[in-house]
Protein backbone atom coordinates (compact mmCIF):
# COMPACT_ATOMS: atom_id res chain seq x y z
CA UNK A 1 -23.07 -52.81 -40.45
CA UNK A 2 -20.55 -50.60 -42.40
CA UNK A 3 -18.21 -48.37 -40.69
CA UNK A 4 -16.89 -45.21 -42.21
CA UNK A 5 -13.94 -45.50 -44.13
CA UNK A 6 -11.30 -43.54 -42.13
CA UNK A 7 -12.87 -45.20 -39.20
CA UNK A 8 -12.48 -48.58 -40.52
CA UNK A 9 -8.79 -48.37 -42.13
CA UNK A 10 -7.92 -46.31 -38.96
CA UNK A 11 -8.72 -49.42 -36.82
CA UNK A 12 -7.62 -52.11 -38.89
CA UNK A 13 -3.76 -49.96 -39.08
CA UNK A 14 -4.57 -50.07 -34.99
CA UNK A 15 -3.39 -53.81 -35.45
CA UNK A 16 -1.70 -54.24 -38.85
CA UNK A 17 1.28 -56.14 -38.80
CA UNK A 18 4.71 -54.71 -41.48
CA UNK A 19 5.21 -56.36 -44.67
CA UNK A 20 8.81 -58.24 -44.53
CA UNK A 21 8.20 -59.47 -47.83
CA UNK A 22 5.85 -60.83 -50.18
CA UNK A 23 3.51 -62.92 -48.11
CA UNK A 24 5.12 -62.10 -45.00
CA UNK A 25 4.50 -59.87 -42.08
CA UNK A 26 5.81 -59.44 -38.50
CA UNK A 27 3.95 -58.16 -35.92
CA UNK A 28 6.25 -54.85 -35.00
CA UNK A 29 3.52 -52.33 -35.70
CA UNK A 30 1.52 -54.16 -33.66
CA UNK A 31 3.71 -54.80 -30.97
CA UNK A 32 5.14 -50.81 -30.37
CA UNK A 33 0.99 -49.82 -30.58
CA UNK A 34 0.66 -52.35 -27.50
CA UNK A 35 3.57 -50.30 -25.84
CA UNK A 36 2.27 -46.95 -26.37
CA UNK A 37 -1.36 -48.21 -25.15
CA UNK A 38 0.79 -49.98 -22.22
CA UNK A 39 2.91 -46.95 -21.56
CA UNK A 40 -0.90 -44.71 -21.79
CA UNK A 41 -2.59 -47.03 -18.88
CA UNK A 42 0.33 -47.39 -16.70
CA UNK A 43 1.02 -43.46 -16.35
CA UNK A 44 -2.89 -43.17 -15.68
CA UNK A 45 -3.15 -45.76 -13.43
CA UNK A 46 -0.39 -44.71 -11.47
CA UNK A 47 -1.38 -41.11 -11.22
CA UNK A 48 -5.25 -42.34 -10.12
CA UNK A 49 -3.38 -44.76 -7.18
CA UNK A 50 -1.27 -42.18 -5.87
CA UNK A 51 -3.91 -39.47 -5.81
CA UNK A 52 -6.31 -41.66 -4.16
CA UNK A 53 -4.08 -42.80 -1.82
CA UNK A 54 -2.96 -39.49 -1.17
CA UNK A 55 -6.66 -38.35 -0.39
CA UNK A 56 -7.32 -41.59 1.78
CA UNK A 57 -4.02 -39.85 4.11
CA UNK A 58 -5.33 -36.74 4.29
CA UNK A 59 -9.08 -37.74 5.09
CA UNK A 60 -7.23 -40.12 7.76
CA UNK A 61 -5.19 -37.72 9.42
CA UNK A 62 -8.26 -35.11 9.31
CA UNK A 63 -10.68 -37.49 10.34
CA UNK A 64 -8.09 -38.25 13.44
CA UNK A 65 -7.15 -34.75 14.30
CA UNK A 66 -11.32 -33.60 14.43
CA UNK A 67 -11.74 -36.50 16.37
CA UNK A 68 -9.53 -34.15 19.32
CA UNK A 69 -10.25 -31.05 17.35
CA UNK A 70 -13.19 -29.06 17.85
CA UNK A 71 -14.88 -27.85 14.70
CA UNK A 72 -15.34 -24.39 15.92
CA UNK A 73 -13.86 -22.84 19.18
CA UNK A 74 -15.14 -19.45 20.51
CA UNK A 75 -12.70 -18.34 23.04
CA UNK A 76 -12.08 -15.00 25.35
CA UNK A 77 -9.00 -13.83 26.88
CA UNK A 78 -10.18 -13.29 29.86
CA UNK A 79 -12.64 -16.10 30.11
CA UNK A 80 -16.76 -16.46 29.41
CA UNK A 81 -18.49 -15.28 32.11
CA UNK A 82 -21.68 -16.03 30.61
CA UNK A 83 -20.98 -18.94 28.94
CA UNK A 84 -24.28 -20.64 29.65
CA UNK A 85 -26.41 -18.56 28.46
CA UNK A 86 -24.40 -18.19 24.85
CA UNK A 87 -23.53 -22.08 25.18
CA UNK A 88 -27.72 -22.58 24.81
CA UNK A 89 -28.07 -19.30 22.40
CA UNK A 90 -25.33 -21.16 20.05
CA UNK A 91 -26.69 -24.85 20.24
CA UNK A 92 -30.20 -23.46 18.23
CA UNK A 93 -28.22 -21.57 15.59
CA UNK A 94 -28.38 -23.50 12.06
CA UNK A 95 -25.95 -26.66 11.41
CA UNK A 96 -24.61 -26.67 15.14
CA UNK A 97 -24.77 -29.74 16.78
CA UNK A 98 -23.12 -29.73 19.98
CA UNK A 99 -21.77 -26.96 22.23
CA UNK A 100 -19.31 -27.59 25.38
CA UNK A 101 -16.89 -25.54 27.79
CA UNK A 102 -13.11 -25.69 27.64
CA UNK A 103 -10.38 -24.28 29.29
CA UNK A 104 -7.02 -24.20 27.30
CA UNK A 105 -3.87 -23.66 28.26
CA UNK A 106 0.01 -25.07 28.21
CA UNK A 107 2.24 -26.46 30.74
CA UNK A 108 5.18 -28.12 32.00
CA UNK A 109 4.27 -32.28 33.22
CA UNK A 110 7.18 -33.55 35.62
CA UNK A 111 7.36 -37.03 37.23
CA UNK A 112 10.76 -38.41 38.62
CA UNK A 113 13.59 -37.18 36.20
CA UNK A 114 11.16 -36.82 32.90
CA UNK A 115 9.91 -33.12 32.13
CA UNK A 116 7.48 -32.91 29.46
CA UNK A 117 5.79 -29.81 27.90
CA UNK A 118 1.97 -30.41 27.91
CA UNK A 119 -1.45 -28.87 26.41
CA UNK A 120 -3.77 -28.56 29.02
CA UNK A 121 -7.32 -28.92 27.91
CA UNK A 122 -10.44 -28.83 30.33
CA UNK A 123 -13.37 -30.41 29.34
CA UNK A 124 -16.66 -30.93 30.88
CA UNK A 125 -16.93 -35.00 30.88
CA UNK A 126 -20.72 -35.23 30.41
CA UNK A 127 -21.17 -32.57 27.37
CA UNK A 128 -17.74 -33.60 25.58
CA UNK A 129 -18.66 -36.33 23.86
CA UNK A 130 -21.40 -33.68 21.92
CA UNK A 131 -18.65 -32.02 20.19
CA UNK A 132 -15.51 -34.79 20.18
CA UNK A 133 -15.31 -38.50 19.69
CA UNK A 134 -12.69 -38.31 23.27
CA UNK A 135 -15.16 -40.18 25.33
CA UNK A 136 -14.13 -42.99 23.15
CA UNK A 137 -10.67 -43.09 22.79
CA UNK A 138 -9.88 -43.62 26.63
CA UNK A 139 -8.24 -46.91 27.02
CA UNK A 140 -7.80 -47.50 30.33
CA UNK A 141 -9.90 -45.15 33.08
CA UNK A 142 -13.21 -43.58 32.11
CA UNK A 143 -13.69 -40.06 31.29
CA UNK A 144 -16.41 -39.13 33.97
CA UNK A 145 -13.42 -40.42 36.68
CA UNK A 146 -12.49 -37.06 35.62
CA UNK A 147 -14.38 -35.46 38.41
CA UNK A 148 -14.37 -31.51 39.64
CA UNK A 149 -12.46 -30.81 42.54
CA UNK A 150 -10.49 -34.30 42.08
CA UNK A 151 -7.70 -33.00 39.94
CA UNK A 152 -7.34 -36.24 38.18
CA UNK A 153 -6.02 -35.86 34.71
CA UNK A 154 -6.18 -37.99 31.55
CA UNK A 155 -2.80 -38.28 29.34
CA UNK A 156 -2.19 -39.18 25.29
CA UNK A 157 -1.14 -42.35 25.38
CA UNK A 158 2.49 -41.66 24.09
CA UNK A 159 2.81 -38.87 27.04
CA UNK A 160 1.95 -41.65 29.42
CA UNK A 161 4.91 -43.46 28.07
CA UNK A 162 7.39 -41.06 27.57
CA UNK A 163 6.98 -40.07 31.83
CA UNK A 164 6.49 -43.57 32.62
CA UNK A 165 2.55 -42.98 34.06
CA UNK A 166 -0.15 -45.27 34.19
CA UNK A 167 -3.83 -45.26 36.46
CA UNK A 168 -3.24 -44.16 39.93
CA UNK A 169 0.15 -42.81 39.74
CA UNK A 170 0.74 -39.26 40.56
CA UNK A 171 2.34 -36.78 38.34
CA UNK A 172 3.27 -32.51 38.72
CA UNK A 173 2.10 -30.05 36.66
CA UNK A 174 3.53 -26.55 36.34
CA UNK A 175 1.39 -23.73 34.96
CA UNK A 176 2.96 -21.11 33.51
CA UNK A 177 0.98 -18.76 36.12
CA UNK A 178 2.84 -17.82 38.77
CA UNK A 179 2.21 -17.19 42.46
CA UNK A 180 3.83 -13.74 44.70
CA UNK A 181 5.60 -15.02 47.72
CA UNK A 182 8.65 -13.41 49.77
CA UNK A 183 10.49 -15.32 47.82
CA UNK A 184 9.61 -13.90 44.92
CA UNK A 185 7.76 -15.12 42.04
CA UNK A 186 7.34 -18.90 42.44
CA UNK A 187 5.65 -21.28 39.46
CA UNK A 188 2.16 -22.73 40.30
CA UNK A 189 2.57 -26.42 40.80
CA UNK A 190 0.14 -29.52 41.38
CA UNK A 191 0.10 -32.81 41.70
CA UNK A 192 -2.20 -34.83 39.81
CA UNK A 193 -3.59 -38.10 39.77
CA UNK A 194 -3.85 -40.14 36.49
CA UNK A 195 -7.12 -41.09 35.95
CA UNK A 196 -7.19 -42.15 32.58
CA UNK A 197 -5.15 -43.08 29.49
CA UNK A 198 -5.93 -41.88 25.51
CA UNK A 199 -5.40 -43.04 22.24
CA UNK A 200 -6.26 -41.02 19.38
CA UNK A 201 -4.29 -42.23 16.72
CA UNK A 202 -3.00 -39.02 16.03
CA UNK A 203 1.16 -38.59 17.55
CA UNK A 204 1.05 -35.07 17.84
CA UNK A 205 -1.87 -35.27 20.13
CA UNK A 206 -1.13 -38.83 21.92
CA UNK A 207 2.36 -37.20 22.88
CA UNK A 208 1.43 -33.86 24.32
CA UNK A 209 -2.03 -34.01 25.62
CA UNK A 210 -3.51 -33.84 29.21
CA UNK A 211 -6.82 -33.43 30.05
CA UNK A 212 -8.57 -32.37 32.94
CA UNK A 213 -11.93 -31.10 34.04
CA UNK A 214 -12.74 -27.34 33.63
CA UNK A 215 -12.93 -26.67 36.74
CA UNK A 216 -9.80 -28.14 38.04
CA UNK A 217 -7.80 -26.79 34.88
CA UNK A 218 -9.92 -22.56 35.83
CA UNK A 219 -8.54 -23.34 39.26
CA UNK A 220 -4.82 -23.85 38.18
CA UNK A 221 -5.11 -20.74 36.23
CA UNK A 222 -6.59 -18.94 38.17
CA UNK A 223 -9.89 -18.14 36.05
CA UNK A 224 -13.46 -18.45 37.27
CA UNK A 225 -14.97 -19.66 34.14
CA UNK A 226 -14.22 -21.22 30.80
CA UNK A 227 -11.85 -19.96 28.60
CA UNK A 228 -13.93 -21.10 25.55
CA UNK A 229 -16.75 -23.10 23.88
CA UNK A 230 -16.01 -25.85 21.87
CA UNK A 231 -18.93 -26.20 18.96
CA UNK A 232 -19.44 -29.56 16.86
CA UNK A 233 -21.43 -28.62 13.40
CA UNK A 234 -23.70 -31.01 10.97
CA UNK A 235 -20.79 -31.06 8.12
CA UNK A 236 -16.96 -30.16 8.80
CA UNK A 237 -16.10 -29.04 5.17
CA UNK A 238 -19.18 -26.34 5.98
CA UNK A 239 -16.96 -25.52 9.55
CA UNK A 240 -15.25 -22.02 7.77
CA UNK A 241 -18.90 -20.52 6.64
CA UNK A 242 -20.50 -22.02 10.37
CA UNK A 243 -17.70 -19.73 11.86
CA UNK A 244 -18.21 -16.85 9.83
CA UNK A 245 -22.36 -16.97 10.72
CA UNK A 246 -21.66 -17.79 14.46
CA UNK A 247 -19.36 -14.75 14.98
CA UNK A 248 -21.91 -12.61 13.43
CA UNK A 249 -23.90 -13.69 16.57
CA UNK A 250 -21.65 -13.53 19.34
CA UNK A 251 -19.68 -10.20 21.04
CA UNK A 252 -17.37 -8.78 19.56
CA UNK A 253 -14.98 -9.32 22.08
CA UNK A 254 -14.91 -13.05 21.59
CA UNK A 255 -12.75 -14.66 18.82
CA UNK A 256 -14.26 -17.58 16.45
CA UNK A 257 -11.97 -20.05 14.59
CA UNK A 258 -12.28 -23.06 12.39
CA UNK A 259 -10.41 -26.48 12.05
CA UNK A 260 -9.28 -25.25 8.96
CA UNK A 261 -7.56 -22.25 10.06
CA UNK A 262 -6.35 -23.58 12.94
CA UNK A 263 -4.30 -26.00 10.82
CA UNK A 264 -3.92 -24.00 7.55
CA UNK A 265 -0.29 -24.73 7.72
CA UNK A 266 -0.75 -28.64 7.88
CA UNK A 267 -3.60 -28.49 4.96
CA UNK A 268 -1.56 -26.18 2.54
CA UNK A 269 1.70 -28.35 2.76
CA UNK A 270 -0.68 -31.28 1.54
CA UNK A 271 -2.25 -29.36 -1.33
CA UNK A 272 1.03 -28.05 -2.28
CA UNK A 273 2.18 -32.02 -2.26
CA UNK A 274 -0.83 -33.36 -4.15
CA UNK A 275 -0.32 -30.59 -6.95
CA UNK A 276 3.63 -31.74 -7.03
CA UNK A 277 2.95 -35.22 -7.54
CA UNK A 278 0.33 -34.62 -9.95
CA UNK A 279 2.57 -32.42 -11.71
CA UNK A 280 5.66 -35.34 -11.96
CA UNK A 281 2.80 -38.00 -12.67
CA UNK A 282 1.31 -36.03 -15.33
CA UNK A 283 4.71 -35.85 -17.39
CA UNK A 284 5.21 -39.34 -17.08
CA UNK A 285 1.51 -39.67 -19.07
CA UNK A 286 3.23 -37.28 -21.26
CA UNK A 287 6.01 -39.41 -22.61
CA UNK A 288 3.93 -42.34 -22.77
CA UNK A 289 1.21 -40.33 -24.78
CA UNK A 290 3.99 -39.22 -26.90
CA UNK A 291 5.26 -42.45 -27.57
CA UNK A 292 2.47 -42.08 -30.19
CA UNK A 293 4.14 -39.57 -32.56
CA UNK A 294 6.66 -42.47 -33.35
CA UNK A 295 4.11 -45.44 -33.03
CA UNK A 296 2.48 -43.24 -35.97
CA UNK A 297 5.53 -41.58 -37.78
CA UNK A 298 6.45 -45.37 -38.58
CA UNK A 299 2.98 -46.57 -39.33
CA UNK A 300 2.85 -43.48 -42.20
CA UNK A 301 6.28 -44.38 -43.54
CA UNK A 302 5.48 -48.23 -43.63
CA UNK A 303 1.61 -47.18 -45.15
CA UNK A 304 3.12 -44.81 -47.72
CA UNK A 305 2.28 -47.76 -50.15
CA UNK A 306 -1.32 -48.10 -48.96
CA UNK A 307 -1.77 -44.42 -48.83
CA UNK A 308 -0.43 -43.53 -52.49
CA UNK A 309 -3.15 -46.54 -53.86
CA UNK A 310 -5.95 -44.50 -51.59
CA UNK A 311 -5.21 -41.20 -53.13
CA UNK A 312 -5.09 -42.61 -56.68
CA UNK A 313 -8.31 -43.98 -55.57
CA UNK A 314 -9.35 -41.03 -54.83
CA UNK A 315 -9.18 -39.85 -51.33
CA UNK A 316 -8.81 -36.60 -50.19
CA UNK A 317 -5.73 -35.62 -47.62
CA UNK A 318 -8.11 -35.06 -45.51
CA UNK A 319 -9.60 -38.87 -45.37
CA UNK A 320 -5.70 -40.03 -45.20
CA UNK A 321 -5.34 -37.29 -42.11
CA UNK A 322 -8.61 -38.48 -40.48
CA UNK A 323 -7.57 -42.48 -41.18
CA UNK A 324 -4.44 -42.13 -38.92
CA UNK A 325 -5.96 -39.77 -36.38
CA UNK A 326 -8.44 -42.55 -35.78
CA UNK A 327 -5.99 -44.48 -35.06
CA UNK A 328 -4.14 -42.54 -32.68
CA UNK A 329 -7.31 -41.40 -30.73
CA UNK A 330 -7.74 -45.60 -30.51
CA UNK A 331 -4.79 -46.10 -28.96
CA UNK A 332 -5.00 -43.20 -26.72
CA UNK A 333 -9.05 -44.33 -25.81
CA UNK A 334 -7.65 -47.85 -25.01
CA UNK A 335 -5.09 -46.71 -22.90
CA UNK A 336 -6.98 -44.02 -20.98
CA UNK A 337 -9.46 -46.99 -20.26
CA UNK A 338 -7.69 -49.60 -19.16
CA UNK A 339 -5.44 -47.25 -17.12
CA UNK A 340 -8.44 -45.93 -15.72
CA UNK A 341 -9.93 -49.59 -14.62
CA UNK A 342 -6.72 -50.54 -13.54
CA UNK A 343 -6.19 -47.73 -11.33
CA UNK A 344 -9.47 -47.93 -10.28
CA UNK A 345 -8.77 -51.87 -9.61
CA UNK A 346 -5.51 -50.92 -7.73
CA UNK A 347 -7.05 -48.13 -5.94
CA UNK A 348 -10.58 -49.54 -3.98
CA UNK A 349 -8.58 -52.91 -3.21
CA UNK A 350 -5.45 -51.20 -2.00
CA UNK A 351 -6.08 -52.41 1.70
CA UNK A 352 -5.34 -56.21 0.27
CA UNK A 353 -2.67 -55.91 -1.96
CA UNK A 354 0.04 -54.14 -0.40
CA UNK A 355 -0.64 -56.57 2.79
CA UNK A 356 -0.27 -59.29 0.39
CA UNK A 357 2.77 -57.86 -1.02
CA UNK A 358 4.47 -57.00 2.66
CA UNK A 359 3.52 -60.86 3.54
CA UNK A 360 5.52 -62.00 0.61
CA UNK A 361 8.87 -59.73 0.81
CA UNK A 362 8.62 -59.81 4.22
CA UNK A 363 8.55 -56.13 4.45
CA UNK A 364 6.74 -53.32 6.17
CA UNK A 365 5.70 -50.11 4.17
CA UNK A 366 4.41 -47.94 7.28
CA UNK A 367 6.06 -49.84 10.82
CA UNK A 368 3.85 -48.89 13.35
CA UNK A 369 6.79 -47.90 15.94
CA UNK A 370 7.52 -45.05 13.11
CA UNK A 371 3.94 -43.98 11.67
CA UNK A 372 0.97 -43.06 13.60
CA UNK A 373 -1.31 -44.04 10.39
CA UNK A 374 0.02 -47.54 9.51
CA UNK A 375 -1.85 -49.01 6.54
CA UNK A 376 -2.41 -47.20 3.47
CA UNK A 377 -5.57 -45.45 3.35
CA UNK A 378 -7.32 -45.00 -0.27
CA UNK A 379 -10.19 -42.25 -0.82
CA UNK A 380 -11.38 -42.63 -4.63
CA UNK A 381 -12.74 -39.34 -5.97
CA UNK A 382 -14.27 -39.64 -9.25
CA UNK A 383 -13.28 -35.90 -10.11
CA UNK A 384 -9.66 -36.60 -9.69
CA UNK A 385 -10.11 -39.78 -12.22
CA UNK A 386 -12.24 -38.06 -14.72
CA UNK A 387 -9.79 -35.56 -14.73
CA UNK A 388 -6.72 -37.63 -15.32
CA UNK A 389 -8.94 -39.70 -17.98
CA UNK A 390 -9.39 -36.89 -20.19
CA UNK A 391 -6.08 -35.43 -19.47
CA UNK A 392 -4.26 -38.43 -20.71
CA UNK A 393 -7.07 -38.74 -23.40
CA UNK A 394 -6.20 -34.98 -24.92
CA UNK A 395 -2.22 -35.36 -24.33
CA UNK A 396 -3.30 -38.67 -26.81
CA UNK A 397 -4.87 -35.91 -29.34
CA UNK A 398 -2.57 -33.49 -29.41
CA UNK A 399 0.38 -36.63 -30.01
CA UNK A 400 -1.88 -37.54 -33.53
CA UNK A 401 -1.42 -34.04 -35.09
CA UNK A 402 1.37 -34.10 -36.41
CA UNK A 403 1.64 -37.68 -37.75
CA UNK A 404 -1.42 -37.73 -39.45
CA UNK A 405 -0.75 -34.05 -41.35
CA UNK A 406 2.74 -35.75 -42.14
CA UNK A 407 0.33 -38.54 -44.05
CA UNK A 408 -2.08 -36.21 -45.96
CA UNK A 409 0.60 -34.63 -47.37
CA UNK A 410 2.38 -38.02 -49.20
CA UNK A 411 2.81 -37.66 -52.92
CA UNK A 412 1.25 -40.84 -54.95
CA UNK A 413 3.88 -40.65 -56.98
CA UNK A 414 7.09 -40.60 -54.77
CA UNK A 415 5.36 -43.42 -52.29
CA UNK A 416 5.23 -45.32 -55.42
CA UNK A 417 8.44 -44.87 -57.44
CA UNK A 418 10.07 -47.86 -56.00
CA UNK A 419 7.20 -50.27 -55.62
């Protein structure tokens, strides 16, 4: 089978080795090619590894912060006074899944010397696990030991630490409520027993969290019924349009918001990061795809020979022009793909090599005493590597221009005046 012309010159320059002299050759064309298709893969396989592994942290820190997180909250100032009734009317709309009270609030948590401020969530133990994954994170107690009229609390595991708590021992919450006496205004205080110990993996939470039952945490503030309704839907990315349906549906009065809003902040700061490093990655592909210009500027002056006998021949500048574009868009193709399959290598067996690599330095990339996430997550998105693929693939293009128009424009006669 016969190849094209410019096809098949284009490839065999792809390898060609320079003339030293007659019968001679080194292999230095060959050798800078293998650079530039080095230079190609490397820049795309980093960029593919870090924005996988940048995805796997922000699924993982997601993933952990929903798993405390409600999807949805609905939530009055003043408290839902009929919050069974829209608890059962919101638990048939479409893509909810799972509707529960709260009670939210914040406080101060003392025990001996240690002060610590506090979140105060109230849950109801037998409906939470419908709309949070916190029935399964307790690792010592049980959640149903959080009982009404007990005031036993639950505490992130870090909290538990930082006052020195564990099951059975007795701890004082402040509210930020306050209670008329002669005296004057005088804080609402309680003493609590700890019932139970959590661990979501998440710092934040683990470090400020203590949970109670609803009706213990309405009668520290005073409030006859939940302050809210926590709401668990069929698909989280969906949570933002949920929202906007669901507060269609209920009073006006009430406020509706999402995950997503809730932590805009946290999300943003990520994007913005991703784009960044995508950005710096990017030029690094740049360089490396422009390593081509010279890989081909050399090829053309070293060719000039071969290219004066083809237009004698009778070729056309444009089948010169086509011969070396070929073999720029080769070397750009070969380095797109193996960068590609080695980032994609890299990337789905991430969770084995840097353990490997920490076992042979003797180092640790994420110490566990420092980072609440502490192996490097990896979430592989196909549109992110297509993406960088043909990005690093058209850089490779737009490197060949101006080579090959520099060979369709040799004169026969000058390339061959001192041959």
């Amino acid at each position: 089978m016969r190849f094209p012309i410019d096809l098949e010159i284009g490839l065999r320059y792809t390898r060609s080795k320079r003339r030293k002299a007659v019968g001679k050759c080194d292999g230095f064309l060959s050798f800078i090619s293998g650079i530039s298709t080095a230079g190609i893969a490397l820049g795309v396989a980093s960029l593919i590894v870090v924005l996988s592994v940048m995805n796997g942290f922000q699924k993982e820190v997601r993933d952990r912060m929903l798993s405390v997180l409600s999807h949805v909250e609905i939530t009055a100032p003043d408290g839902l006074s009929n919050w069974e009734s829209l608890a059962e009317k919101l638990a048939n709309e479409p893509h909810v899944i799972g509707v529960a009270p709260m009670v939210s609030s914040q406080g101060l948590l003392t025990r001996n010397s240690v002060m610590r401020g506090v979140a105060i969530r109230g849950i109801a133990p037998g409906e939470e696990g419908k709309v949070s994954d916190l029935p399964k994170q307790f690792i010592a107690g049980n959640i149903n030991d959080l009982q009404s009229g007990s005031f036993g609390v639950a505490l992130g595991a870090q909290l538990a630490s930082i006052v020195g708590a564990r099951i059975g021992d007795r701890i004082n919450l402040i509210v930020p409520e306050s209670d008329l006496t002669p005296a004057g205004a005088m804080p609402r205080m309680r003493t609590l027993q700890v019932m139970g110990i959590v661990d979501s993996g998440h710092y934040e939470y683990d470090s400020s969290l203590a949970i109670m039952h609803w009706k213990d945490a309405a009668a520290l503030l005073r409030l006859r019924d939940p302050s809210g309704l926590r709401i668990k839907v069929d698909d989280m990315q969906r949570a933002p349009e949920v929202a906007a349906e669901l507060a269609s549906v209920v009073p006006q009065a009430l406020w509706v918001t999402d995950w997503s809003r809730s932590n805009r902040n946290w999300f943003a700061a990520v994007q913005t990061e991703k784009k960044m490093m995508f950005i710096i990655l990017t030029l690094i592909i740049a360089v490396a795809a422009f390593n081509l210009v010279s890989t081909l500027v050399m090829t053309v002056n070293e060719k000039q020979a071969d290219i004066a006998i083809l237009r004698t021949m009778g070729a056309s500048p444009g089948l010169i022009q086509r011969i070396f574009l070929v073999q720029g868009l080769a070397i750009g193709l070969m380095g797109s793909l193996a960068g590609v399959g080695l980032g994609l290598l890299i990337a789905c067996n991430i969770d084995v090599i840097v353990p490997a690599i920490e076992a042979i330095f003797r180092v640790r990339f994420l110490p566990r005493d420092v980072y609440f996430i502490s192996e490097l997550p990896s979430d592989v998105r196909m549109g992110d590597v297509v993406t960088v693929g043909l990005m690093a693939f058209g850089l490779s293009v737009l490197a060949t221009l101006y080579p090959s128009r520099r060979a369709s424009k040799v004169q026969p006669a000058e390339a061959l005046r001192y041959e």
